[in-house]
Structure formats: C-alpha cells, structure tokens
N, C-alpha and C. Protein backbone atom coordinates (compact mmCIF):
# COMPACT_ATOMS: atom_id res chain seq x y z
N UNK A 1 -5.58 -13.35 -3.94
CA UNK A 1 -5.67 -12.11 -4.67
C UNK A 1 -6.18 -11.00 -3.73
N UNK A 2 -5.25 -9.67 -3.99
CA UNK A 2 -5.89 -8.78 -3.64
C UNK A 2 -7.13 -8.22 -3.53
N UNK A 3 -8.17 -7.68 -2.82
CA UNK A 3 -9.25 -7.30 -3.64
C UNK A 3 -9.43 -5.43 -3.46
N UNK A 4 -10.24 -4.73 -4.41
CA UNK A 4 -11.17 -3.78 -3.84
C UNK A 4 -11.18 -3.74 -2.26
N UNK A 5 -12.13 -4.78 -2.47
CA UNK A 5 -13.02 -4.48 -0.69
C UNK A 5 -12.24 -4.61 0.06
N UNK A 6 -10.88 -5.51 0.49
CA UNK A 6 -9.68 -5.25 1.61
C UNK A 6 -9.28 -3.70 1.69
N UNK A 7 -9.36 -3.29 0.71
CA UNK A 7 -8.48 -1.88 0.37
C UNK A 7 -9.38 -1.12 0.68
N UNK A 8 -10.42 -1.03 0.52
CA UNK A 8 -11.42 -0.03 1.16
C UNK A 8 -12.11 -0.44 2.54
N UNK A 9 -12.11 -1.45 2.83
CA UNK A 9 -12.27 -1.60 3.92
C UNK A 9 -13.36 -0.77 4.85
N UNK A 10 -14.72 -1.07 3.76
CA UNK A 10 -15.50 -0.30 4.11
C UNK A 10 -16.15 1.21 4.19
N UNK A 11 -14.44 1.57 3.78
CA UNK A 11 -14.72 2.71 4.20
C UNK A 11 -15.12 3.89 3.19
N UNK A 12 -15.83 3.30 2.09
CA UNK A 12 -16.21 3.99 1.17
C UNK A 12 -17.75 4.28 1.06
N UNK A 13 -18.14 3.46 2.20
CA UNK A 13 -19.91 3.84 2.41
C UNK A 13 -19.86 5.36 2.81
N UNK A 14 -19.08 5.57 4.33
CA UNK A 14 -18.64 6.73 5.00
C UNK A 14 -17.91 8.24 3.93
N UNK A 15 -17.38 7.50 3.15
CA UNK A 15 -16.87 8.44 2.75
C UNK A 15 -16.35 8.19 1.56
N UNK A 16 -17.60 8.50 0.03
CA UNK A 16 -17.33 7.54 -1.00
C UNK A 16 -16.30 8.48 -1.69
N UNK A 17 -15.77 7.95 -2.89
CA UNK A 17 -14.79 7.56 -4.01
C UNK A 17 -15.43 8.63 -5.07
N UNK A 18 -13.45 9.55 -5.47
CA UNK A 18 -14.35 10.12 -6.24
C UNK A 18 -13.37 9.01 -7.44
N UNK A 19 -13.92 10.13 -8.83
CA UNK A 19 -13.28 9.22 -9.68
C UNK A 19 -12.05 8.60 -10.02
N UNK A 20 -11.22 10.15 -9.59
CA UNK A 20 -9.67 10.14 -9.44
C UNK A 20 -9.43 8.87 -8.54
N UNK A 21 -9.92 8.79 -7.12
CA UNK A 21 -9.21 7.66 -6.14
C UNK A 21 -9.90 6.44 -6.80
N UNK A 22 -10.92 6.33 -7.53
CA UNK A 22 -11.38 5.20 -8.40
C UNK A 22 -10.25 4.18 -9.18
N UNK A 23 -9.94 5.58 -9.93
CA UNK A 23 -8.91 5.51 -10.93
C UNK A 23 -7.20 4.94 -10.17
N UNK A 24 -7.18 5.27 -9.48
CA UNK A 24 -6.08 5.32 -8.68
C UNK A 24 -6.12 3.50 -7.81
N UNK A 25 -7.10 3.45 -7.52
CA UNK A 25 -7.53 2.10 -6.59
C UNK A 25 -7.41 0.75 -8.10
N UNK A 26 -7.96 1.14 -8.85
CA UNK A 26 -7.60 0.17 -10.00
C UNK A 26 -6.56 0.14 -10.95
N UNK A 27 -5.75 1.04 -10.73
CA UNK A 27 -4.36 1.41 -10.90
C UNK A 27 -3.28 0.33 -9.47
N UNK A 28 -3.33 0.33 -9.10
CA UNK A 28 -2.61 0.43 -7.72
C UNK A 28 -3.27 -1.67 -7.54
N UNK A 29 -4.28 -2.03 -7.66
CA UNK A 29 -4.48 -3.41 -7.26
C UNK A 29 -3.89 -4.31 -7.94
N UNK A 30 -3.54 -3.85 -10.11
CA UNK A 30 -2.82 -5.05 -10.39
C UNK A 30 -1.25 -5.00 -9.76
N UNK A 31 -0.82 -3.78 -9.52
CA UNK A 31 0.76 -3.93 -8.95
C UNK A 31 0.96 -4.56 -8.08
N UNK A 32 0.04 -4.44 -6.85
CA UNK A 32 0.13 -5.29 -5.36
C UNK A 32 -0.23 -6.30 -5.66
N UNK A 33 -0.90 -7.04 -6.54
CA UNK A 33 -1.37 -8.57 -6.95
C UNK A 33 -0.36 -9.03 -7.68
N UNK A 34 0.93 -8.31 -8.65
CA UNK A 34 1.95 -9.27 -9.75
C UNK A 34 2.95 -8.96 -8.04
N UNK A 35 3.00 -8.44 -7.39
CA UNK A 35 3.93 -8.40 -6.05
C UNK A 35 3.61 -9.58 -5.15
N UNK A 36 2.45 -9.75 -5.37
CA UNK A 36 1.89 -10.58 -4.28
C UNK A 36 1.72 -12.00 -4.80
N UNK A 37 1.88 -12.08 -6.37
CA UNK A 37 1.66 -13.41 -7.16
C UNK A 37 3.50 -14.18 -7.16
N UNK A 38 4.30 -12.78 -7.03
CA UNK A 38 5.84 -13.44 -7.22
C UNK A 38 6.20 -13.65 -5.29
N UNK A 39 5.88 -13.07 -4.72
CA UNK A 39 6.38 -13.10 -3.30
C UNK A 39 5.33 -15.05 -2.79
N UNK A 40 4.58 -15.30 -3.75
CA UNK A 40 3.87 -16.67 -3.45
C UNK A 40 3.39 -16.98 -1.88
N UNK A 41 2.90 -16.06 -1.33
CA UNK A 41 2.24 -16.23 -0.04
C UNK A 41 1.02 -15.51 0.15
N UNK A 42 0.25 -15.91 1.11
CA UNK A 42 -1.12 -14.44 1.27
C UNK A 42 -0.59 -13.69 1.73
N UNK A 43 -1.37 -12.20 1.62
CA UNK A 43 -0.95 -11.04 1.95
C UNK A 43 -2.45 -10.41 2.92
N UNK A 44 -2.20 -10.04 4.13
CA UNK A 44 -3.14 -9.41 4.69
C UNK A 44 -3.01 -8.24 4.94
N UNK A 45 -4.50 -7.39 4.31
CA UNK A 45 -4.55 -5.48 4.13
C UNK A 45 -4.20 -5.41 6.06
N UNK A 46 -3.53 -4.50 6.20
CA UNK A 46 -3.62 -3.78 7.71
C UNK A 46 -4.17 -2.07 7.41
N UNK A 47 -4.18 -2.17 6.17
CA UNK A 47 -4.28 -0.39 6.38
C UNK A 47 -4.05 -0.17 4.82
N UNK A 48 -5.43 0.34 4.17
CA UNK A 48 -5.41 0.68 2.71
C UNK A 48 -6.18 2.12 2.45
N UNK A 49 -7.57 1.98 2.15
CA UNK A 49 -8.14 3.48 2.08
C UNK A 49 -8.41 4.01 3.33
N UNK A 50 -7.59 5.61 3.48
CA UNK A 50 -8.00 6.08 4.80
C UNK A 50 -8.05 7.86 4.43
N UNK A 51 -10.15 8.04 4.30
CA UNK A 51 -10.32 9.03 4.50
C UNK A 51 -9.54 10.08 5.33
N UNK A 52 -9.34 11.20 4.91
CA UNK A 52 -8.63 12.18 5.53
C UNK A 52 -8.69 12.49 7.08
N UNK A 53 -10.18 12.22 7.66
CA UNK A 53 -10.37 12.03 8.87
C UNK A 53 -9.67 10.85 9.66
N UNK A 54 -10.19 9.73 9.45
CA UNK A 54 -9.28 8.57 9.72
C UNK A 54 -7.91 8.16 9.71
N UNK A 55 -7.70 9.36 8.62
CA UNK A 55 -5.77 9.12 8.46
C UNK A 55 -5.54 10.06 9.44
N UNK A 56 -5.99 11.04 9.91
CA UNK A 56 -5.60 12.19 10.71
C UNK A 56 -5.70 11.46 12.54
N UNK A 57 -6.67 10.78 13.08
CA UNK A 57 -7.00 10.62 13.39
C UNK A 57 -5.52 9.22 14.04
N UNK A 58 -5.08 8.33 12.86
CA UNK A 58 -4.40 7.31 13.28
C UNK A 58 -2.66 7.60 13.38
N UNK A 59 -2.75 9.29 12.96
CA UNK A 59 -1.39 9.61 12.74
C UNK A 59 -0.98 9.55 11.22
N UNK A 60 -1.07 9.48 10.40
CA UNK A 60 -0.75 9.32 9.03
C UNK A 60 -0.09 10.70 8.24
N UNK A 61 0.98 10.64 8.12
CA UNK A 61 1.14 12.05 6.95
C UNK A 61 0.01 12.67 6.31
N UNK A 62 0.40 14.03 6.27
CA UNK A 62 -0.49 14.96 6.09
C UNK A 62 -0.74 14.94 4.45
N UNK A 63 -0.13 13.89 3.85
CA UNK A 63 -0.50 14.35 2.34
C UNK A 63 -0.39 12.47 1.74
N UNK A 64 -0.54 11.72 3.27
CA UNK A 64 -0.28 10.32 2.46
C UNK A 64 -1.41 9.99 1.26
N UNK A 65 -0.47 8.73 1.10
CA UNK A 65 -1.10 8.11 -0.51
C UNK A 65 -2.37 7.44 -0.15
N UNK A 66 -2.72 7.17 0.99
CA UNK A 66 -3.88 6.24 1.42
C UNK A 66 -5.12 7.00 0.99
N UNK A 67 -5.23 8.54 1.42
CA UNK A 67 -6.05 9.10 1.45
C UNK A 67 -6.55 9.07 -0.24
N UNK A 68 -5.49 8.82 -0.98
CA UNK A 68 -5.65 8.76 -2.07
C UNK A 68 -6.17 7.43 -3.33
N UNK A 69 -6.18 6.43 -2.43
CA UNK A 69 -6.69 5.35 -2.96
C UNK A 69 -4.81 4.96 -3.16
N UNK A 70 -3.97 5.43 -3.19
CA UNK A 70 -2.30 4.71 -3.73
C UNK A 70 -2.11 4.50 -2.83
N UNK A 71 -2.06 3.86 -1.83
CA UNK A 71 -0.94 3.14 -1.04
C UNK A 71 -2.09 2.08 0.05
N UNK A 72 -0.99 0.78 0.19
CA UNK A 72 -1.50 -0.36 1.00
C UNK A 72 -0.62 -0.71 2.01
N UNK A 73 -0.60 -1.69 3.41
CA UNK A 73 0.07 -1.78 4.16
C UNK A 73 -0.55 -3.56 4.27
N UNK A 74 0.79 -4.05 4.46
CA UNK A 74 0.44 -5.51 4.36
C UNK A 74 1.07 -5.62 5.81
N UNK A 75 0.21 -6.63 6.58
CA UNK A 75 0.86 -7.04 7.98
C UNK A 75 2.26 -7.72 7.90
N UNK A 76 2.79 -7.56 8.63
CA UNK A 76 3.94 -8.37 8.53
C UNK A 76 4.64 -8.22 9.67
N UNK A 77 4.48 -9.45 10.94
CA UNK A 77 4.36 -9.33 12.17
C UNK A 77 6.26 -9.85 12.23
N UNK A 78 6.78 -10.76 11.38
CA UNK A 78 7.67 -11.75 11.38
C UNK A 78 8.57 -10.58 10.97
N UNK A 79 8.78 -10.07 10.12
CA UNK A 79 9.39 -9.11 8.88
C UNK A 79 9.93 -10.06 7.70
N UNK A 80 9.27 -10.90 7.25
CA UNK A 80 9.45 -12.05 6.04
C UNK A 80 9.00 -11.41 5.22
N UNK A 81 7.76 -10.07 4.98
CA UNK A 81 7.65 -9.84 3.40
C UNK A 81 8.71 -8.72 3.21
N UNK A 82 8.83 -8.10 4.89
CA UNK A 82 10.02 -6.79 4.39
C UNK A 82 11.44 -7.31 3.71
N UNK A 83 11.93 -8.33 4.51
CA UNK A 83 12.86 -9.06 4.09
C UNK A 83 12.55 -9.02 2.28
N UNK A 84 11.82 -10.00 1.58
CA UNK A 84 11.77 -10.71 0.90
C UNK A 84 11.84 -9.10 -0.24
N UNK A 85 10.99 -8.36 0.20
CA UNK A 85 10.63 -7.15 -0.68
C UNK A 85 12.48 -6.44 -1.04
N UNK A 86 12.75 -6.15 0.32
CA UNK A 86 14.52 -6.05 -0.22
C UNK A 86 15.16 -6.45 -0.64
N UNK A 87 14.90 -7.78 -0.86
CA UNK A 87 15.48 -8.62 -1.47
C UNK A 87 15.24 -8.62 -3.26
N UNK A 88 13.97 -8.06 -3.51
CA UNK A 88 13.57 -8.43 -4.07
C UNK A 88 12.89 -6.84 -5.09
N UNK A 89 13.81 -6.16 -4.84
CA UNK A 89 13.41 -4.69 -5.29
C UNK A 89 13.17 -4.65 -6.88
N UNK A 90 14.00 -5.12 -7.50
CA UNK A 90 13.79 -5.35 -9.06
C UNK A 90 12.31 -5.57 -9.09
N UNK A 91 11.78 -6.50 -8.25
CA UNK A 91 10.11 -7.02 -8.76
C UNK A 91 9.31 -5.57 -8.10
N UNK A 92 9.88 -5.01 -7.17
CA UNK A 92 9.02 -3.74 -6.55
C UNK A 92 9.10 -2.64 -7.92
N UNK A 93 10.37 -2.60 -8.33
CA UNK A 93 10.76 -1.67 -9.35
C UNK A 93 10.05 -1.84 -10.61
N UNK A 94 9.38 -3.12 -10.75
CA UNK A 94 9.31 -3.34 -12.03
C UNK A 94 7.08 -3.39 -11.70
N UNK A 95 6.68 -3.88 -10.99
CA UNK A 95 5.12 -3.21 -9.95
C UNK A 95 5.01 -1.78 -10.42
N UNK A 96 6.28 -0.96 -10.38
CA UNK A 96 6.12 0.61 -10.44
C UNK A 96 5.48 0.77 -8.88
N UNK A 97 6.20 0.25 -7.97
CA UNK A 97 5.43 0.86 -6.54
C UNK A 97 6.82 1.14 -6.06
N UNK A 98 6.51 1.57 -4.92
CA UNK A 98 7.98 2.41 -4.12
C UNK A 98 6.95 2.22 -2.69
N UNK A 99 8.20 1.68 -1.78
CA UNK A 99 8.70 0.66 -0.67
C UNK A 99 8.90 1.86 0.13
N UNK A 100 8.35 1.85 1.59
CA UNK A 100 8.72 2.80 2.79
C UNK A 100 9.49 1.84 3.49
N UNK A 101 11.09 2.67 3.73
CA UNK A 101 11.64 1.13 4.59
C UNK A 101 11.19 0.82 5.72
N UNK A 102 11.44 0.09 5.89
CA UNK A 102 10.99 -0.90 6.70
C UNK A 102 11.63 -1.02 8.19
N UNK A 103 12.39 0.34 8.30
CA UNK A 103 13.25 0.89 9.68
C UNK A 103 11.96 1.89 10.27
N UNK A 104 10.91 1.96 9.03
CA UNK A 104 10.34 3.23 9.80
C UNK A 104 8.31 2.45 9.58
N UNK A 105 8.88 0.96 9.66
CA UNK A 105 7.05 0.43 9.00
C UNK A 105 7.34 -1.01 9.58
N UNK A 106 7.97 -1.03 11.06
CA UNK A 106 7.93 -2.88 12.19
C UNK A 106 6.27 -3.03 11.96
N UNK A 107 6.09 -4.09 11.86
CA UNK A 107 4.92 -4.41 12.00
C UNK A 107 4.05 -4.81 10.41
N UNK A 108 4.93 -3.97 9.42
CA UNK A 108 3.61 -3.66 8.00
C UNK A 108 4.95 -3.56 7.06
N UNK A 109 4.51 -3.62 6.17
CA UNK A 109 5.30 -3.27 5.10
C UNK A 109 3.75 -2.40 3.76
N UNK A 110 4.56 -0.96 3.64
CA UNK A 110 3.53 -0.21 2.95
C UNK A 110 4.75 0.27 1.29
N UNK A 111 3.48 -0.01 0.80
CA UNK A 111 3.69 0.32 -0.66
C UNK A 111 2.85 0.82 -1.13
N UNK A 112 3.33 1.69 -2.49
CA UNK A 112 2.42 3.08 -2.96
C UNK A 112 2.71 2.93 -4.30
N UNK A 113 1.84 3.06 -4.67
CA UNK A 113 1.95 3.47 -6.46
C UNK A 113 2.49 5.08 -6.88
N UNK A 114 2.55 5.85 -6.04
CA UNK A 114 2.67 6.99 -5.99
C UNK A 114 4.42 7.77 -5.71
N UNK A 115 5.27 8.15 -6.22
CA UNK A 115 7.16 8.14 -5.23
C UNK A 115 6.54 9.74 -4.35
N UNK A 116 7.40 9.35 -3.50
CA UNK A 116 7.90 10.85 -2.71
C UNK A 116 9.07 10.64 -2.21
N UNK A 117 9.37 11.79 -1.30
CA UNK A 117 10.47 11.87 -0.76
C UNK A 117 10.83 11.25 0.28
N UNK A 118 10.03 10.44 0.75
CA UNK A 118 9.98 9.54 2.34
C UNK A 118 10.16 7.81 1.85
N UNK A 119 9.99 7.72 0.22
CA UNK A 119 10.16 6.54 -0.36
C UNK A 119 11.53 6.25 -0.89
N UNK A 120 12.64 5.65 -0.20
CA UNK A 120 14.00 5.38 -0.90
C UNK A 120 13.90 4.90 -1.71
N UNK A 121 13.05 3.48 -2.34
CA UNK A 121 13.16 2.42 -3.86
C UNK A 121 12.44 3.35 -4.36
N UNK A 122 13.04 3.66 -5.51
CA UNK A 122 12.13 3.95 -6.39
C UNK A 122 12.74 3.26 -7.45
N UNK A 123 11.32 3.67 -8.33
CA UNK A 123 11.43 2.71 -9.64
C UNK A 123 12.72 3.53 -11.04
C-alpha cells in the first residue's frame, strides 16, 4: 500500500500542508492504491510532494501537480509498469488519474489526479 509518508517524503516538516493539498493528498492515495492493487506488484514513490522550491530546483513544470499534493512518480527502471499502465488504461481511466506518456517519463511513470494539457489519457 501506498502511504502518506512516501508521498510526502518528508517534506512537509519544511514546508507544511495547507488544507487544500491535504485534501488533495487524500484524494489522490485511494486512486494510486486501486492502480497499484490491480497492477499486483510494489510500487516505489521516486517523486511525490514537491514544494515549489524543490520542484523548481529539480526542473519540474511551472504549475505541476506535485506542488500540489496531485501527482506521484513510481520508479520504473524496466518500463513494466509503463507497459502494463498502457495496456491497461481503462483501469487508469476508471482511478480518474491521467498518465504522462511515457516517451517523455524513461525511468518513472507519473500520474496525477489532476488532467492538463501535457496528459494524453484522460479519463
């Protein structure tokens, strides 16, 4: 199971939570957990809450979902969850999360509770 604390990753001592990204972080954990309960493997956070400094700092869009408590990045060194996730879009579609492909995320596969325009699946 997903938790909180992967997703914040600390980084809420530094730079706490208001209610909205509260709201948003417990919004956003059961989707990545019924994703992560049908894909039947562990999932490791690479990159979940990232204060505005820290996102700026690692390169991150200027308006990403991280900063916002919506969006997670699962490692994925092999590309077996990207695979599986394309495969498998109905279950992304049905999460209500939207998929950054995976031409522009080697290494991670990131999902957001949140659509924009940089997200092709949507729900």
């Amino acid at each position: 199971m997903i938790t909180a604390k992967e997703i914040l990753m600390g980084r809420d001592i530094d730079y706490p939570l208001t209610m909205g990204m509260i709201y948003n972080l417990f919004d956003l954990l059961p989707r990545v957990n019924w994703v992560r309960f049908q894909y039947g493997k562990p999932l490791i956070v690479n990159s979940g809450y990232r204060p505005v400094d820290i996102n700026a700092s690692v390169g991150g869009a200027n308006n990403s979902s991280h900063t916002l408590c919506m969006a997670v990045d699962f490692k994925d060194a092999d590309g077996d969850f990207a695979l599986w996730c394309l495969n498998s879009l109905d279950i992304i579609k049905h999460a209500g999360l939207y998929m950054e492909s995976p031409d522009y995320t080697r290494g991670w596969v990131h999902l957001q509770s949140r659509p924009t325009n940089n997200n092709p699946f949507i729900p």
